[in-house]
N, C-alpha and C. Protein backbone atom coordinates (compact mmCIF):
# COMPACT_ATOMS: atom_id res chain seq x y z
N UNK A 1 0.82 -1.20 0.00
CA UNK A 1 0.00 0.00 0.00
C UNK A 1 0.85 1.25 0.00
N UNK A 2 1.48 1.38 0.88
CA UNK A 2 2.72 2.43 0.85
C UNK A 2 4.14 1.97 0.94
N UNK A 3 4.76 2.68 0.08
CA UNK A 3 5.84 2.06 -0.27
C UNK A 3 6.91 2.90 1.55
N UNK A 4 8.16 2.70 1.10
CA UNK A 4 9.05 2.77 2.34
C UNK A 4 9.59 4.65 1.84
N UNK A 5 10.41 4.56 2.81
CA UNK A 5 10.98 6.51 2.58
C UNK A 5 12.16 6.38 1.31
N UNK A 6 12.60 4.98 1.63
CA UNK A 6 14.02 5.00 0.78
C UNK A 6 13.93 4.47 -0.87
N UNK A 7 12.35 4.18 -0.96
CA UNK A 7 11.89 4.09 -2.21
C UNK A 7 10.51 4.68 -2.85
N UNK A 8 10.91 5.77 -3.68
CA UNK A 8 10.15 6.59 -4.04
C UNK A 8 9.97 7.00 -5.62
N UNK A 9 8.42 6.35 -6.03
CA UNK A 9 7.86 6.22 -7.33
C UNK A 9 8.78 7.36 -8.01
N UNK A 10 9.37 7.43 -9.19
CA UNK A 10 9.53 7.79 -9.80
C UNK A 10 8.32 8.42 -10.63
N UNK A 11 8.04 9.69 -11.22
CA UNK A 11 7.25 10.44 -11.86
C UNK A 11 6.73 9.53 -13.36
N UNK A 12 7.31 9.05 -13.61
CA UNK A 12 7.63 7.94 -15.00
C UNK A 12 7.46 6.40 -14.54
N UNK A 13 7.45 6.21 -13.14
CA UNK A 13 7.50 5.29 -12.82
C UNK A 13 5.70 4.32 -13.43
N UNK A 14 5.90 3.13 -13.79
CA UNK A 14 4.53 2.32 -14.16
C UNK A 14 4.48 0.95 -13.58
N UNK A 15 3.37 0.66 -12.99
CA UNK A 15 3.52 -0.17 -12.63
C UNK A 15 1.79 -1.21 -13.10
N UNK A 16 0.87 -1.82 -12.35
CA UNK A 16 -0.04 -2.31 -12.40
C UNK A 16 -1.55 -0.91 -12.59
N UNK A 17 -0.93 0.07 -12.16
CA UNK A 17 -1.99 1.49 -12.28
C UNK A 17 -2.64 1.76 -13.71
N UNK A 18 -3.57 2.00 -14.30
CA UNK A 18 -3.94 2.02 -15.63
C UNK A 18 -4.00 3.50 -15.66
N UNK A 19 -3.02 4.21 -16.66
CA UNK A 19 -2.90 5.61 -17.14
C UNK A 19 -4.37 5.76 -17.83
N UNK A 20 -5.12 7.25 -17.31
CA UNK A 20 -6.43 7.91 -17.56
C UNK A 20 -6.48 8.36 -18.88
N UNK A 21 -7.01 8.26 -19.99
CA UNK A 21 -6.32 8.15 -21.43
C UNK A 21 -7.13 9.69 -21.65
N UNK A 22 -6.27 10.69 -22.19
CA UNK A 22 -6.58 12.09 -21.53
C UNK A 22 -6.27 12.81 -23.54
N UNK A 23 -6.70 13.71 -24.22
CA UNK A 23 -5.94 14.26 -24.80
C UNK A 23 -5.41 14.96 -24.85
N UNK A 24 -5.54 15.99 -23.84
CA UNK A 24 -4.90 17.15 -22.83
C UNK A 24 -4.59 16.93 -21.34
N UNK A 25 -3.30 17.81 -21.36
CA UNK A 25 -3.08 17.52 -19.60
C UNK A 25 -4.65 17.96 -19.14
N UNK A 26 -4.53 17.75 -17.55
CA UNK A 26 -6.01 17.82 -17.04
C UNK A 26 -6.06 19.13 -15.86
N UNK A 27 -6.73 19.38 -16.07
CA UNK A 27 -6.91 20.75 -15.30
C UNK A 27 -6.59 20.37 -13.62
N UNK A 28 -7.54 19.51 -13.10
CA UNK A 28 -8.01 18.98 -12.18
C UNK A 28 -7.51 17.48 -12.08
N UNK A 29 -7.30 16.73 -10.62
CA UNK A 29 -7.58 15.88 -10.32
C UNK A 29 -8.13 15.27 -8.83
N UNK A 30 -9.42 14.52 -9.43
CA UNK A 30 -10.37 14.23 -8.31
C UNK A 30 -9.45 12.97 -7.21
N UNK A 31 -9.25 14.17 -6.24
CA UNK A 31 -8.61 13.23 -4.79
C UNK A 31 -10.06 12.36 -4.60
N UNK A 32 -11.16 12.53 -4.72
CA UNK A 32 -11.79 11.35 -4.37
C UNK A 32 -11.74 10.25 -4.80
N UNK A 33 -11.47 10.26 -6.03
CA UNK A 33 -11.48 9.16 -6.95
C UNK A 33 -9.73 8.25 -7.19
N UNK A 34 -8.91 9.48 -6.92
CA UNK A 34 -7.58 8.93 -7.18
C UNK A 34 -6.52 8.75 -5.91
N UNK A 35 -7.09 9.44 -5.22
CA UNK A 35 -5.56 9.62 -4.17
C UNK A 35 -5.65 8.44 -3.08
N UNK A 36 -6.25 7.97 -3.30
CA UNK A 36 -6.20 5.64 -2.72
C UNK A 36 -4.79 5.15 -3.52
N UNK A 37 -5.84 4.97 -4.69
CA UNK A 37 -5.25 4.42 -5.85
C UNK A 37 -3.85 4.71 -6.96
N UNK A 38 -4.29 5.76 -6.71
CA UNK A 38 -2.84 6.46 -7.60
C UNK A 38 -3.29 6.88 -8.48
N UNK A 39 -2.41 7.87 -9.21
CA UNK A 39 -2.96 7.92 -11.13
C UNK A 39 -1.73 9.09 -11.08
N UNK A 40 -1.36 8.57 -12.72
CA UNK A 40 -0.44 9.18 -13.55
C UNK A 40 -1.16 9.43 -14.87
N UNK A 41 0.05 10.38 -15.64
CA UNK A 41 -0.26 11.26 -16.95
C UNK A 41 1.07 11.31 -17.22
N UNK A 42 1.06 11.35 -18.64
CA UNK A 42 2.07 11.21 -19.12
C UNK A 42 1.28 12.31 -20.45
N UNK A 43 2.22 13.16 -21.03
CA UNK A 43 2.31 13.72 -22.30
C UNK A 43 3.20 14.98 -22.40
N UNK A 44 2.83 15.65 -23.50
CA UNK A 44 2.79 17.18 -24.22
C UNK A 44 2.33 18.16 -23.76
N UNK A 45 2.80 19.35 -23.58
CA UNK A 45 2.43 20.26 -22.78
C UNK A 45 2.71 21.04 -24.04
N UNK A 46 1.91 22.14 -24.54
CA UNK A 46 2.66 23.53 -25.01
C UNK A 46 2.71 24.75 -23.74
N UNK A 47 3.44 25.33 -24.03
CA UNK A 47 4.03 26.06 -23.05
C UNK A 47 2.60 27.34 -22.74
N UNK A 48 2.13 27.75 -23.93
CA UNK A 48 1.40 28.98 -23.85
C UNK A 48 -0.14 28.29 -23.37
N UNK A 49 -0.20 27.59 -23.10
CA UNK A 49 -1.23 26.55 -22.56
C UNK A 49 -1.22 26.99 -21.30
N UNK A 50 -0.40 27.11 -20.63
CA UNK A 50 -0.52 27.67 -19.32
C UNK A 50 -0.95 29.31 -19.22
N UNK A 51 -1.72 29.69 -18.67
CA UNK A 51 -2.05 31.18 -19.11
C UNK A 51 -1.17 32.21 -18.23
N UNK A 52 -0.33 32.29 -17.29
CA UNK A 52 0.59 33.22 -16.55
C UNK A 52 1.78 32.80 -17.37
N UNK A 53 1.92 31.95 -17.42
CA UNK A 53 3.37 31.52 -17.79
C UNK A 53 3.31 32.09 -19.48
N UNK A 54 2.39 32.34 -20.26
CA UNK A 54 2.38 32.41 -21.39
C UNK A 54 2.22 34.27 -21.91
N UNK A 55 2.01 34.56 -20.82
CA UNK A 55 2.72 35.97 -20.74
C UNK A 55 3.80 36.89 -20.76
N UNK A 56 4.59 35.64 -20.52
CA UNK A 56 6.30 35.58 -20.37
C UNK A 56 6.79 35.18 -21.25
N UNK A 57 6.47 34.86 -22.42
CA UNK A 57 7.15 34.05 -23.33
C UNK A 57 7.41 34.68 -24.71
N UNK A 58 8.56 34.64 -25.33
CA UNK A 58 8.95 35.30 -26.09
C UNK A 58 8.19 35.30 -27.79
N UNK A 59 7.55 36.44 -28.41
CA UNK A 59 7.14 35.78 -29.78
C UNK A 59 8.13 35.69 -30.54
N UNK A 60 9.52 36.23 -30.46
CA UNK A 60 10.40 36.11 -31.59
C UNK A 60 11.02 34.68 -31.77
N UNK A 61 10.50 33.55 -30.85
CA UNK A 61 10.99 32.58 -31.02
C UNK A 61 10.07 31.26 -31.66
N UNK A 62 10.18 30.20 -31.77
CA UNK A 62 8.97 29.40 -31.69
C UNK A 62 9.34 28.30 -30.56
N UNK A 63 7.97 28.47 -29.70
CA UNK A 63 8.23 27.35 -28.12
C UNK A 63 8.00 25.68 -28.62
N UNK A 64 8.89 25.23 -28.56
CA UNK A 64 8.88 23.74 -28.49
C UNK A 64 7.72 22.98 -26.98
N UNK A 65 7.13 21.36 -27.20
CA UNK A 65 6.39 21.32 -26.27
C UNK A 65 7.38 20.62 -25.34
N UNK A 66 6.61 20.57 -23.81
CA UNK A 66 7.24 20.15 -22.96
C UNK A 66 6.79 18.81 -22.25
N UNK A 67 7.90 18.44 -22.17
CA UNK A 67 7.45 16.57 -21.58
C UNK A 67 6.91 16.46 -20.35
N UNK A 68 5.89 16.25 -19.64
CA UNK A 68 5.59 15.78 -18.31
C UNK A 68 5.17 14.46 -17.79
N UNK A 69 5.78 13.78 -17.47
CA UNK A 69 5.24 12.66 -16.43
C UNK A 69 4.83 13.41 -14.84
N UNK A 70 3.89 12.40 -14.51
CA UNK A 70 3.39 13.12 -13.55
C UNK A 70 2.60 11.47 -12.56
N UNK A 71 3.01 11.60 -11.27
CA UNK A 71 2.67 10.50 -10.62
C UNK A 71 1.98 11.10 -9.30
N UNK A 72 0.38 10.54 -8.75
CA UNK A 72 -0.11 11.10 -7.66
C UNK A 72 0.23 9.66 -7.01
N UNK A 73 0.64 9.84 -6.00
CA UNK A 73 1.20 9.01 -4.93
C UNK A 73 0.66 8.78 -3.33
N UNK A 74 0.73 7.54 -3.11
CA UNK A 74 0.83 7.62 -1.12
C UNK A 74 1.81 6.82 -0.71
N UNK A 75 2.83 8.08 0.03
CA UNK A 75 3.99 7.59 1.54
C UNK A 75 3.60 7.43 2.26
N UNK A 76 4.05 6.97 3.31
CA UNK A 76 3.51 6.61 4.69
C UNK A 76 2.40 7.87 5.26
N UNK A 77 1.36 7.34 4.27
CA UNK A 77 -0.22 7.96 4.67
C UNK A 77 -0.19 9.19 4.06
N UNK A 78 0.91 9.81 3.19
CA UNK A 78 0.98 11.13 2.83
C UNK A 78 0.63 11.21 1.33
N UNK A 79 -0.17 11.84 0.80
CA UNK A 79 -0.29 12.22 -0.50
C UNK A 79 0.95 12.68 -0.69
N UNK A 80 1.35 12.11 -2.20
CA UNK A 80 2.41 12.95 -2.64
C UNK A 80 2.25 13.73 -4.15
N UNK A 81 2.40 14.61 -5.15
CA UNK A 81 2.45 14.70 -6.51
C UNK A 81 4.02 14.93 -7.08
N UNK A 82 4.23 13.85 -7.70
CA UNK A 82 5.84 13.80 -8.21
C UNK A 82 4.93 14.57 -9.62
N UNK A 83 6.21 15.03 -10.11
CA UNK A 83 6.25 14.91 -11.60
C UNK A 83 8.01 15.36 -12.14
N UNK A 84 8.19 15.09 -13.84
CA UNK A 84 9.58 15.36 -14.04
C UNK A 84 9.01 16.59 -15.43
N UNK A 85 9.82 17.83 -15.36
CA UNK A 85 9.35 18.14 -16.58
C UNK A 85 10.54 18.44 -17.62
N UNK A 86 10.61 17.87 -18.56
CA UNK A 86 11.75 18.08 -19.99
C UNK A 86 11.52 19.19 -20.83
N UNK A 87 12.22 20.03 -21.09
CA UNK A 87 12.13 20.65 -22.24
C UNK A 87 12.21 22.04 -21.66
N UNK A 88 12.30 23.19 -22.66
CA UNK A 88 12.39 24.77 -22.12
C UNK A 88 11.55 25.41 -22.88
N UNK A 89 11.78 26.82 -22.19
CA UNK A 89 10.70 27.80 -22.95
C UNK A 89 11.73 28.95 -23.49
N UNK A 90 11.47 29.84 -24.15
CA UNK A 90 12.02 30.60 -24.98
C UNK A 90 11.13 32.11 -24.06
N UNK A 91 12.08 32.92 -23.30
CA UNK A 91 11.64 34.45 -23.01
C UNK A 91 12.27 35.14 -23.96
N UNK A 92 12.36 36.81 -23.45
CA UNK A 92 13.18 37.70 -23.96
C UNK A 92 14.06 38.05 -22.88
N UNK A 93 15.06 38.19 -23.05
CA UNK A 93 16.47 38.41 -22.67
C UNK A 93 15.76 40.06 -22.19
N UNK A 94 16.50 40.57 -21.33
CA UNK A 94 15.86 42.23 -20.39
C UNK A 94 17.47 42.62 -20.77
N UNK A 95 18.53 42.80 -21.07
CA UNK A 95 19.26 43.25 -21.82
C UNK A 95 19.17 43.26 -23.50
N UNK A 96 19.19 42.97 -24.24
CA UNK A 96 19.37 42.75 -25.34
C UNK A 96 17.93 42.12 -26.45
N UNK A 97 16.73 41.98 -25.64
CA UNK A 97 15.60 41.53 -26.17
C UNK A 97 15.62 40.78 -27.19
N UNK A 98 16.71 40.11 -27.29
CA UNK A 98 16.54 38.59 -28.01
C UNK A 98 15.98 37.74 -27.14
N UNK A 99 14.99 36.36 -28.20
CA UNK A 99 15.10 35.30 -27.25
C UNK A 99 16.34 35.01 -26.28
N UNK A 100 15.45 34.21 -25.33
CA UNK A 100 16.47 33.11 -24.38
C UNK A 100 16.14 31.93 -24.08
N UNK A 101 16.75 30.95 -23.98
CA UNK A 101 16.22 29.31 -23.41
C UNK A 101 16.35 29.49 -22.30
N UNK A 102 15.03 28.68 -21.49
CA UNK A 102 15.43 28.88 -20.27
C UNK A 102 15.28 27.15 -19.61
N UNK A 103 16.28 26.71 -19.40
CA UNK A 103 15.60 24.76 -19.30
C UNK A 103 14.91 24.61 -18.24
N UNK A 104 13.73 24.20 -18.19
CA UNK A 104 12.79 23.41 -16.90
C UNK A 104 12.87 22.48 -16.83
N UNK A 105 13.68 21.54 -17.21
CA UNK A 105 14.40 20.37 -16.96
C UNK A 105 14.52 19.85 -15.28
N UNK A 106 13.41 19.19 -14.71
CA UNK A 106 13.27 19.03 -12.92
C UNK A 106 12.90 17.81 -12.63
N UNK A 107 13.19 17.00 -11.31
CA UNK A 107 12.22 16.27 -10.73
C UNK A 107 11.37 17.41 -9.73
N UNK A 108 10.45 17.35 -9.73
CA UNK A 108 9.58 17.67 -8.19
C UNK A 108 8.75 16.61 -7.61
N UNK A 109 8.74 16.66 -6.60
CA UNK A 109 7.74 15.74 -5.58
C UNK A 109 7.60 17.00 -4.25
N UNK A 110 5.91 16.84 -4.40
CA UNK A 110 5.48 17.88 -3.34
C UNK A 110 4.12 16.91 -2.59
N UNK A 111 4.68 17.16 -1.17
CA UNK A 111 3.76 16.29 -0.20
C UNK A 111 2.64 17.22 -0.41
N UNK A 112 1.54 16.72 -0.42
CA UNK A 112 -0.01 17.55 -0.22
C UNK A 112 -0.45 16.68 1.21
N UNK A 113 -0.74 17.45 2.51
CA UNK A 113 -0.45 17.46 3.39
C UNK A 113 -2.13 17.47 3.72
N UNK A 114 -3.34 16.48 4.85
CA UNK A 114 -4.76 17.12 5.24
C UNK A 114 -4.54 17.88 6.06
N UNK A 115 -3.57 17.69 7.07
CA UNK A 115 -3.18 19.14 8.11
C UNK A 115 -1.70 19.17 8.62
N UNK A 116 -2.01 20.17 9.50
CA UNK A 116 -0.49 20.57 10.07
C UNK A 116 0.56 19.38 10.22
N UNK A 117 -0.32 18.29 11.48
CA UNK A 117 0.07 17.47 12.23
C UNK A 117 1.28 15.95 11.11
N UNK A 118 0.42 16.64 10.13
CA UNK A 118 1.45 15.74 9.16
C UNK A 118 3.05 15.91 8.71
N UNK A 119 3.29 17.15 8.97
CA UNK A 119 4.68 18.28 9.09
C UNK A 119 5.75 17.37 9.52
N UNK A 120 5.65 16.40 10.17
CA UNK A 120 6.32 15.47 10.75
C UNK A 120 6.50 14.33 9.90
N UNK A 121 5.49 14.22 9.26
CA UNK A 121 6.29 12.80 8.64
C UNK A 121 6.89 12.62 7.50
N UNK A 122 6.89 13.97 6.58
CA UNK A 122 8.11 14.12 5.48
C UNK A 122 9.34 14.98 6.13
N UNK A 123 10.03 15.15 5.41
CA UNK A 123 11.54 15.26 5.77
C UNK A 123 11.82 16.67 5.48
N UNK A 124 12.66 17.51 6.45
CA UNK A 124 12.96 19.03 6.50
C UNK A 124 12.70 19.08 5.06
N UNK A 125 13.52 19.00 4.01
CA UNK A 125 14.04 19.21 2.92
C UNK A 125 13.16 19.28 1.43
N UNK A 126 11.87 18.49 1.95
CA UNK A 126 10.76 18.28 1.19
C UNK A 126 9.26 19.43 1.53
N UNK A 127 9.21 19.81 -0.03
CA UNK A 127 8.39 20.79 -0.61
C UNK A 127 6.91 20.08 -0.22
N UNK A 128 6.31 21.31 0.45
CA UNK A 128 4.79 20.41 0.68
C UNK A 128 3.78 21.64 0.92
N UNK A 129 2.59 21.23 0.74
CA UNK A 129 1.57 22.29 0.86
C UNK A 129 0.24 21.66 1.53
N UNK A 130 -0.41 22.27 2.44
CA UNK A 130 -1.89 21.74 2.97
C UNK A 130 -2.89 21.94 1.81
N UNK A 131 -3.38 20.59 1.79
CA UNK A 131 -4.58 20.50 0.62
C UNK A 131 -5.92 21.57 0.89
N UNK A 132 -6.14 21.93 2.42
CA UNK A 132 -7.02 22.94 2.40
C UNK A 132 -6.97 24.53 1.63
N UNK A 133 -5.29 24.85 1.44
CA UNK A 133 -4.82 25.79 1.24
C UNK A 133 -5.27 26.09 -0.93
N UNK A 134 -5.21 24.42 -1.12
CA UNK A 134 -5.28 24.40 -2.57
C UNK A 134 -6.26 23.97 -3.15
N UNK A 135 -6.78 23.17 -2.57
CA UNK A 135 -8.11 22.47 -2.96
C UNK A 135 -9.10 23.51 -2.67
N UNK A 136 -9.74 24.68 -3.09
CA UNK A 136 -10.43 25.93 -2.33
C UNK A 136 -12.10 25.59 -3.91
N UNK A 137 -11.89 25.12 -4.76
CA UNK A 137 -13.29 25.15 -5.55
C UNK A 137 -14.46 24.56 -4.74
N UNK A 138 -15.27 24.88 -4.62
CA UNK A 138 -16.86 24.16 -4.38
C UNK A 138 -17.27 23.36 -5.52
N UNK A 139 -17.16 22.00 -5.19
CA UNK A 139 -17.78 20.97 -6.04
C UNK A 139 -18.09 19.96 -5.41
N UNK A 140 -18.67 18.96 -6.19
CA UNK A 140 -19.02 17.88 -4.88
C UNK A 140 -18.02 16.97 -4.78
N UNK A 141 -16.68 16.80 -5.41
CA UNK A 141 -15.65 15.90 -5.06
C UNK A 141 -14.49 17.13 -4.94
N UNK A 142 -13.32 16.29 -4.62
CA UNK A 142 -12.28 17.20 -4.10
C UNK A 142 -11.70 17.18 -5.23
N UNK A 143 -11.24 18.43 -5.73
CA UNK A 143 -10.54 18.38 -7.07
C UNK A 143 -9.24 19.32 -7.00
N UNK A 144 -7.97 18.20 -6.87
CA UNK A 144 -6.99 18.88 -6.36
C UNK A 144 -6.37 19.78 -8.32
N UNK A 145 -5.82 21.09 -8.14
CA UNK A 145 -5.73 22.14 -8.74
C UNK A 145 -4.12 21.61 -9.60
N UNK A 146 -4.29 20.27 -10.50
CA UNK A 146 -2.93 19.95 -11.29
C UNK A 146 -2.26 20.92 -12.09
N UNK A 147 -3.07 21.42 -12.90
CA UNK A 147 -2.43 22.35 -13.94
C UNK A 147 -1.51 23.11 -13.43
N UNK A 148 -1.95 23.95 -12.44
CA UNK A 148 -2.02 24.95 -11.80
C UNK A 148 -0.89 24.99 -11.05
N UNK A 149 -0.58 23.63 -10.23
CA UNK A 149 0.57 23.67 -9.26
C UNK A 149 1.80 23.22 -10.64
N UNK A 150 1.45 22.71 -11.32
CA UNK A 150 2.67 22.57 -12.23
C UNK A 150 3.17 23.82 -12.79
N UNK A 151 2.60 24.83 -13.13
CA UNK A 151 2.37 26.08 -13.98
C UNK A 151 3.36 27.24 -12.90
N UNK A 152 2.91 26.73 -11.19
CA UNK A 152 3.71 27.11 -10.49
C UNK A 152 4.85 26.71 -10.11
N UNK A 153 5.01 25.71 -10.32
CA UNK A 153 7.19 25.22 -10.16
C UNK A 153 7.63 26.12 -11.16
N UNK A 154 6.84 25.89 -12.54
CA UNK A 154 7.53 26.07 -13.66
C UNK A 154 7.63 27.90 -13.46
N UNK A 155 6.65 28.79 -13.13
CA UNK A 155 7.45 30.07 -13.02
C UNK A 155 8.46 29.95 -11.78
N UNK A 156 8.26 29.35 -10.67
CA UNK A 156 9.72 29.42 -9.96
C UNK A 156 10.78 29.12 -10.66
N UNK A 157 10.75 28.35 -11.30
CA UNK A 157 12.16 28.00 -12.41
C UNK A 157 12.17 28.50 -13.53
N UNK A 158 11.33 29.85 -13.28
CA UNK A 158 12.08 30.61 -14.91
C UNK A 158 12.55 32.09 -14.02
N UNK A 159 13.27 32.70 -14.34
CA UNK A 159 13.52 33.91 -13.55
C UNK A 159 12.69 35.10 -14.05
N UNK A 160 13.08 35.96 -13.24
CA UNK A 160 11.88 37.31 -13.30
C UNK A 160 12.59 38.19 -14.39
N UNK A 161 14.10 38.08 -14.43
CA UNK A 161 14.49 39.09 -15.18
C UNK A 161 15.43 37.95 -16.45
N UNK A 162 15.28 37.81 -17.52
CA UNK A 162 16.46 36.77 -17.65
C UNK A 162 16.74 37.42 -18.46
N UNK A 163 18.15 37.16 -18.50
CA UNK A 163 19.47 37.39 -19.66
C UNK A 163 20.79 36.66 -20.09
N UNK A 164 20.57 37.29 -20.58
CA UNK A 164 22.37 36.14 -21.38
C UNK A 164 23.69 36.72 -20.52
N UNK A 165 23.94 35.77 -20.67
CA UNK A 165 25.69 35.87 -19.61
C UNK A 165 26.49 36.83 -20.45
N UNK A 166 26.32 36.69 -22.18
CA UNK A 166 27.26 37.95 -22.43
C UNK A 166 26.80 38.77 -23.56
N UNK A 167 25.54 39.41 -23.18
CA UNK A 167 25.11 40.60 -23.69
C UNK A 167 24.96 42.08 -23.36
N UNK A 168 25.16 42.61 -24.24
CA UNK A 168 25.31 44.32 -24.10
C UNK A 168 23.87 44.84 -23.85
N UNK A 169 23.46 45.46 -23.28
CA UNK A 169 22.29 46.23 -23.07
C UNK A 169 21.90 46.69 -24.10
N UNK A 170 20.69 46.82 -24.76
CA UNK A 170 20.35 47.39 -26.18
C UNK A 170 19.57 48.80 -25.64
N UNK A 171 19.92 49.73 -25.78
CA UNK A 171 20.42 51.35 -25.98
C UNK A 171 20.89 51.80 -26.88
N UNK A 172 19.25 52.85 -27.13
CA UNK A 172 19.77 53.80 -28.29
C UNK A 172 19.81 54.74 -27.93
N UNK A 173 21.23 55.50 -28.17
CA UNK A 173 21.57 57.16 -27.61
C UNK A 173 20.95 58.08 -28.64
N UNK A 174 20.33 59.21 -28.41
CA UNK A 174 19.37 60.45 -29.78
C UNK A 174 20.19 61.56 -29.09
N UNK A 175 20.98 61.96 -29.63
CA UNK A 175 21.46 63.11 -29.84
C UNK A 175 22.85 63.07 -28.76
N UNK A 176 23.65 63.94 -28.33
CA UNK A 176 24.77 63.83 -27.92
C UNK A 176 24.64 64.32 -25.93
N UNK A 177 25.48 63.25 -25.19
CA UNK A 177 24.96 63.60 -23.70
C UNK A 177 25.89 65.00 -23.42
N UNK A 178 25.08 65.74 -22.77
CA UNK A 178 25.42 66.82 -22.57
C UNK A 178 26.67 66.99 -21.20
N UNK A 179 27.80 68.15 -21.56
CA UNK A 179 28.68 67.85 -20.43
C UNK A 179 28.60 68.56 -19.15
N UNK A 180 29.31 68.52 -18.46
CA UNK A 180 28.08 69.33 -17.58
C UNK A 180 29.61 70.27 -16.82
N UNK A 181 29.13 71.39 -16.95
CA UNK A 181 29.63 72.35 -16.62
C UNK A 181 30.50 72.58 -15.33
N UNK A 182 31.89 72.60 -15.61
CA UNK A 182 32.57 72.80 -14.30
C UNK A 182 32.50 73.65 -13.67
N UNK A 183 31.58 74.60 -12.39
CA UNK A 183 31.27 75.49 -11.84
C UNK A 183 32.26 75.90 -10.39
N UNK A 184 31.34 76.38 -9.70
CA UNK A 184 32.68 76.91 -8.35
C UNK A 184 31.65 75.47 -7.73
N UNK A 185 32.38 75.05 -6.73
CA UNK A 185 32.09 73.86 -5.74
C UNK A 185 31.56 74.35 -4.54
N UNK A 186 30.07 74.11 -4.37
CA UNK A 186 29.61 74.76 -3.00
C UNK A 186 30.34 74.74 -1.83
N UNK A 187 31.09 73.58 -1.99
CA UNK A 187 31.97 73.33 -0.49
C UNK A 187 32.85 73.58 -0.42
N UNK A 188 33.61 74.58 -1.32
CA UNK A 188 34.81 75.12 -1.49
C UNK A 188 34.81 76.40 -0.17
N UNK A 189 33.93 76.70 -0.11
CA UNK A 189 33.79 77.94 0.95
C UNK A 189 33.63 77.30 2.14
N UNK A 190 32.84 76.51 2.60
CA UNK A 190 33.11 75.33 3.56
C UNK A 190 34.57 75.45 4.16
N UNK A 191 34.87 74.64 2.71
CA UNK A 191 37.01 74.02 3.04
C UNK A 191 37.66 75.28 3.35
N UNK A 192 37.28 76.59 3.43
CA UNK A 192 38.31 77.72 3.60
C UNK A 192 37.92 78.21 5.10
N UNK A 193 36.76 77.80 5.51
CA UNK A 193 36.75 78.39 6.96
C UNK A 193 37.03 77.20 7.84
N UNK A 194 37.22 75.80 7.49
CA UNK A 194 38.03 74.69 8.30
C UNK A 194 38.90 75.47 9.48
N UNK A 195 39.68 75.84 8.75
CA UNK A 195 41.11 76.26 9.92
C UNK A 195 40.39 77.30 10.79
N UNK A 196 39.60 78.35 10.12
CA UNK A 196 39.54 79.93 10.64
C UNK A 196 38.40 80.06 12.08
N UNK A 197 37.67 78.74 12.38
CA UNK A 197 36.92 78.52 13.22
C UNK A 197 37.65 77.91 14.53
């Protein structure tokens, strides 16, 4: 039923579970129905599919899709959602406004937690969130928010400002900077009454 701490499903991992035959990733997945049992997804993502993340994304390029495996899991009594994601997205560079690659190339595994008291049984080091905090729609089953938390690793792993390691700032100078006039120095009168005080 639950596997041990020192062995942990792989996102890709398959076993006896029958994959939900989907033609799009899925918005939603019903913890009532799955989080016993398990369930994985496997496919294609396009990037602008995600609607925050697709705000960020560069048109001068063309976005390749992105690979996700994705495994809902139980550790010792803990929901878990692994997934691995392959592939990058293309921004604009904030120096030089060319594209940029940016790789989202990850494992994640994030404990989904029913309360506090569970804080204890994953490990300092492991990413986790209370399902009350995420699960917030009114429906009549619990429909934990997939898209959504994936959409969120993936802007943590793109940066806010990105640029290339060796580009020049793109600046255009209009007309010539003006020099600026060597005048008397206010504190010159200052420096002459030093001694006289």
């Amino acid at each position: 039923m639950s596997s041990t701490p020192e062995t942990k499903p792989s996102a890709s991992h398959a076993d006896n579970k029958k994959v939900p035959v989907s033609t799009g990733m899925p918005e939603h997945i019903s913890l009532d129905k799955w989080a016993d049992t398990g369930y994985e997804w496997s496919g294609e993502v396009k990037p602008s599919s995600f609607d925050r993340l697709a705000t960020t994304l560069s048109t001068e390029h063309e976005q390749s899709d992105i690979q996700l495996n994705a495994n809902l899991y139980r550790r010792n009594n803990v929901l878990h959602l692994a997934f691995t994601l392959t592939g990058d997205v293309w921004l604009t560079c904030q120096r030089c406004l060319q594209p940029i690659a940016i790789d989202l190339s990850d494992d994640y595994d994030i404990a989904l937690l029913e309360n506090d008291s569970q804080v204890r049984l994953v490990k300092d080091e492991q990413d986790y969130l209370l399902l009350d905090e995420i699960v917030t729609e009114q429906s009549p089953e619990r429909l934990l928010p997939f898209k959504k938390l994936v959409e969120d690793e993936i802007l943590l792993k793109t940066p806010m400002a990105p640029k290339h390691d060796d580009c020049e700032m793109s600046v255009e100078q209009f007309g010539e900077i003006p020099e600026e006039e060597e005048g008397e120095n206010p504190f010159a009168a200052l420096a002459s009454l030093k001694g006289k005080l």
